[in-house]
Protein backbone atom coordinates (compact mmCIF):
# COMPACT_ATOMS: atom_id res chain seq x y z
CA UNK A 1 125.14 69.90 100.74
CA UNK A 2 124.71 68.33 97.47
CA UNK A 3 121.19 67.11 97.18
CA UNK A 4 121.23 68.29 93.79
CA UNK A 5 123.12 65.47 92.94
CA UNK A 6 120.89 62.99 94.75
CA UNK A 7 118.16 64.72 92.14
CA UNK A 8 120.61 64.47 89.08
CA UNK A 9 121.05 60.58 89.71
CA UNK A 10 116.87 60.20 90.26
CA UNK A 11 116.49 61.96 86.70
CA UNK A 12 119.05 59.47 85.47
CA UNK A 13 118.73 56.40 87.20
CA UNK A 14 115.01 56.38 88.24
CA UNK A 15 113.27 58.44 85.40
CA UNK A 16 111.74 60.52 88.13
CA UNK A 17 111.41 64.93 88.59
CA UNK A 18 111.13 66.89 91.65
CA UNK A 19 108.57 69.36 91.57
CA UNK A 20 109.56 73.15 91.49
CA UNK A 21 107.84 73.49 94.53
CA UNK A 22 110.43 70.34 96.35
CA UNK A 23 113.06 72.01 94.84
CA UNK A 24 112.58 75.24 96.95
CA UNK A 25 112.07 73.09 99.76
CA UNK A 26 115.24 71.43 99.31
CA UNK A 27 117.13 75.24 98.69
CA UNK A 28 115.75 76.74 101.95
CA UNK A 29 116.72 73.88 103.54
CA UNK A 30 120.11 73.26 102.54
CA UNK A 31 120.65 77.15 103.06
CA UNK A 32 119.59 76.74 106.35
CA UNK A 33 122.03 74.42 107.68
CA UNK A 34 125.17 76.08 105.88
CA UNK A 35 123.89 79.10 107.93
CA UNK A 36 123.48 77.49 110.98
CA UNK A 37 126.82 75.52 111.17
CA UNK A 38 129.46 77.81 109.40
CA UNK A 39 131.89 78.01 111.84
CA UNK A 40 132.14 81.57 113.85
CA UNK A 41 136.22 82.04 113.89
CA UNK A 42 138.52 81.67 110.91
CA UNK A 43 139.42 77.85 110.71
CA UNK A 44 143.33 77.24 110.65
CA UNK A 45 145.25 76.87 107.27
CA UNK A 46 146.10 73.24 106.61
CA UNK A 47 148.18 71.81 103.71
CA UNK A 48 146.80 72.51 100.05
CA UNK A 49 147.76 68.79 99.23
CA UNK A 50 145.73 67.17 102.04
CA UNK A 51 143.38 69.46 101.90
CA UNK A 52 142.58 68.40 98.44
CA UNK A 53 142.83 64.94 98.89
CA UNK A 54 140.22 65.70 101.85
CA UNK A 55 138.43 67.15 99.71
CA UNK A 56 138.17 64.28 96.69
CA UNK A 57 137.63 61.83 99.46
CA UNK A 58 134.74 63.98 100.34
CA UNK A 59 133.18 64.17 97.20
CA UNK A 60 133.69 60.37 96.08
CA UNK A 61 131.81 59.75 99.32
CA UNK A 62 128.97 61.90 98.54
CA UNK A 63 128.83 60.81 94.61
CA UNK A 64 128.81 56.63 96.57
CA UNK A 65 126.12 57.47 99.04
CA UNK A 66 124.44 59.48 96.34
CA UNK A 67 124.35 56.49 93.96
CA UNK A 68 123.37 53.69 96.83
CA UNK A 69 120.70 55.87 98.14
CA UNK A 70 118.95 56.18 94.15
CA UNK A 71 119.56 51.84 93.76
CA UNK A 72 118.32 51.35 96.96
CA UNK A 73 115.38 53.42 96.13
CA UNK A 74 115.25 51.30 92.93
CA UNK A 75 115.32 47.48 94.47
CA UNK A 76 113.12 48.52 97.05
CA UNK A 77 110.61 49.53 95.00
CA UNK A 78 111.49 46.78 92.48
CA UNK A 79 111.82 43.67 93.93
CA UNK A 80 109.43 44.59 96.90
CA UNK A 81 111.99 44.31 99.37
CA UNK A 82 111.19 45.44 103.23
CA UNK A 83 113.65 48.11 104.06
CA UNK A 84 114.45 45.66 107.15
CA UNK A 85 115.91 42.75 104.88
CA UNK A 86 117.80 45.80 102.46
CA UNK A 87 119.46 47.16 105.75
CA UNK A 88 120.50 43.44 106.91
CA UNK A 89 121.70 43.48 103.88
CA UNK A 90 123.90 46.21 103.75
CA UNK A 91 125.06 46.04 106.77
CA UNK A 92 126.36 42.33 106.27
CA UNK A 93 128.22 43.52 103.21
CA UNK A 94 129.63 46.72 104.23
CA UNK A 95 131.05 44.51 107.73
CA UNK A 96 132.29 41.69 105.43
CA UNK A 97 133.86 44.23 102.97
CA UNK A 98 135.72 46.53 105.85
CA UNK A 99 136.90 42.99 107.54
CA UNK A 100 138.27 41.93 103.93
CA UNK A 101 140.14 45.11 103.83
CA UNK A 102 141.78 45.34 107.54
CA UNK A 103 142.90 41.82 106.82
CA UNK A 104 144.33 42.42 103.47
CA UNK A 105 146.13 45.43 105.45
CA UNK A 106 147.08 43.25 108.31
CA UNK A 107 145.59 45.57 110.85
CA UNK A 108 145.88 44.89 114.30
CA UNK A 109 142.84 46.64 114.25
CA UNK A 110 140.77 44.36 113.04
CA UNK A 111 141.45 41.98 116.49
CA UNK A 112 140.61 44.73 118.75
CA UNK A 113 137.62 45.08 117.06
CA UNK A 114 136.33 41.54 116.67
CA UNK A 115 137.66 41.07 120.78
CA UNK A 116 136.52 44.82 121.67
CA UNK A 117 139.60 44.75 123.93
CA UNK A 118 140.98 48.23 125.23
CA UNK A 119 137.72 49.96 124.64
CA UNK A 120 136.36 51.17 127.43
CA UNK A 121 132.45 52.67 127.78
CA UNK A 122 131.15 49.46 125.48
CA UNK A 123 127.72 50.05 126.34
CA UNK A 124 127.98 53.36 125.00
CA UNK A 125 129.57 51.71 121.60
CA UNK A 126 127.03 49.17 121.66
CA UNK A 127 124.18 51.66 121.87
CA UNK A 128 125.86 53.77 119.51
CA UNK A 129 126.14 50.85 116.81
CA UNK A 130 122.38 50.31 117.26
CA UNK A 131 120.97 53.43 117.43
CA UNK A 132 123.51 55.21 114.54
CA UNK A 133 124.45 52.08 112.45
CA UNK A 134 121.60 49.49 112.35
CA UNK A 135 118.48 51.47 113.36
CA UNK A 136 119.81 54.65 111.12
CA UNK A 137 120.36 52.48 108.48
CA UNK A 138 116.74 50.88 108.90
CA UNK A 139 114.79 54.58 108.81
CA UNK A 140 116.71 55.91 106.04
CA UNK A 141 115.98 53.09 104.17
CA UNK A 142 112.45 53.29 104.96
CA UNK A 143 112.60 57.04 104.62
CA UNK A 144 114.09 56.40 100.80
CA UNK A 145 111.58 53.58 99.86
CA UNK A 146 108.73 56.07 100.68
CA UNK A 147 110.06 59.51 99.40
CA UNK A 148 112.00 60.53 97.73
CA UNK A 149 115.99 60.17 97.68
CA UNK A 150 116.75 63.68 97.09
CA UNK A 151 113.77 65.05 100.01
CA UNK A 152 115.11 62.13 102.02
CA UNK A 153 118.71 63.19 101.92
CA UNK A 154 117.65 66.86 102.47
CA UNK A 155 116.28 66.18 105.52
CA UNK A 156 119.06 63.73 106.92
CA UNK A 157 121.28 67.08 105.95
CA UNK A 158 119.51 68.67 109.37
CA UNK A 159 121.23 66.18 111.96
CA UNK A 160 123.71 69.03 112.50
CA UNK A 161 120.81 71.07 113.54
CA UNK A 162 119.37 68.03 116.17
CA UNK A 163 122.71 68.13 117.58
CA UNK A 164 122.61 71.97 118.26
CA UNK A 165 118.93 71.46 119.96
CA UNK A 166 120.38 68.74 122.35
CA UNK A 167 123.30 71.80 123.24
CA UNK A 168 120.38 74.01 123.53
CA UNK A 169 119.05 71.76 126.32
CA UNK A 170 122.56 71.29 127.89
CA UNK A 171 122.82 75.14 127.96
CA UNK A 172 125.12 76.17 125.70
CA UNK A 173 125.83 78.86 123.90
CA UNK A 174 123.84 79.33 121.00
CA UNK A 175 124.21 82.07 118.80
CA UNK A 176 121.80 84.40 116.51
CA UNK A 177 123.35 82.83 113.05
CA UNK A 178 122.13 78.95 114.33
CA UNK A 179 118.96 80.36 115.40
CA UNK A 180 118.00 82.08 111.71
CA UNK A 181 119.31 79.04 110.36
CA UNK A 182 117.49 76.65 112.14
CA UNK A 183 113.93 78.37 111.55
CA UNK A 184 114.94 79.18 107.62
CA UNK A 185 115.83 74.66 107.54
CA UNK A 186 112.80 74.49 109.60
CA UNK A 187 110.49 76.04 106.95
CA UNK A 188 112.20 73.80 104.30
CA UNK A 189 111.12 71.16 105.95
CA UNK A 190 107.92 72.42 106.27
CA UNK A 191 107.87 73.25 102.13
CA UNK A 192 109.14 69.75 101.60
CA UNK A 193 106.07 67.80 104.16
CA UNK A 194 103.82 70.18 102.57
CA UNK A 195 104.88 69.21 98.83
């Protein structure tokens, strides 16, 4: 939930201001998720020192996707780019850079995953590394050449939510606290296609 920071790196990198009235959107929305997927029970303690390197992974991550989703933003709009060719793109580099790194590690790995042997359901992978990796990658691309990073971002933030719709299908449980904050996301949403 930091789509502040997605707006801090617009102001800095881009020269570009959210509205007030985005910036409620974004709030409502945000507050709507943390609502809807804070667990129920008390989660189990867990060591202080992996904890905290969980949680500086965590934040590195978001401060990496932060910056690639404002400099994507930037060459697409710069160089005229289709968000096709910038998701190629990335998606050749990110595979070359992950191979360079299992092989510097000596992973074994690394064969199982240019072979695919011992892994079983690979239709199910394959779909997954369409539908998740490549066309993913595509939309929010497109999504971030055409909007905004920070409104972008906000609404990729509500996947947890499209998860909890596909359990509502499946029948299961869903509870009063994912229902309040599904609608109060829902209306963020609303705020930020209405800005």
């Amino acid at each position: 939930m930091l789509q502040p920071l997605w707006g801090g790196f617009n102001i800095l990198l881009l020269n570009h201001y959210l509205s007030p009235f985005a910036w409620c959107g974004i709030v409502l929305t945000t507050i709507g998720v943390v609502i809807a997927i804070k667990p129920e029970k008390t989660l189990p303690q867990v060591d202080h020192q992996h904890y905290r390197k969980g949680v500086l992974c965590a934040l590195a991550a978001a401060i990496c996707q932060a910056l690639g989703m404002v400099m994507s933003k930037g060459a697409l709009n710069n160089e005229h780019m289709s968000s096709l060719w910038a998701a190629l793109i990335r998606l050749a580099a990110g595979t070359m850079t992950v191979a360079l790194v299992v092989a510097v590690f000596k992973s074994s790995e690394f064969k199982q995953a240019l072979t695919l042997r011992g892994i079983s359901g690979k239709q199910w992978f394959f779909a997954a590394v369409f539908l998740g990796t490549f066309l993913g990658l595509w939309l929010q691309l497109g999504a971030v050449k055409y909007t905004d990073p920070a409104i972008a971002q906000t609404i990729f933030a509500t996947a947890p939510l499209i998860v909890m719709s596909i359990g509502f299908i499946k029948r299961e449980p869903v509870t009063n606290k994912m229902l309040i904050g599904g609608l109060l996301a829902l209306i963020g949403v609303g705020v930020l296609l209405a800005n």
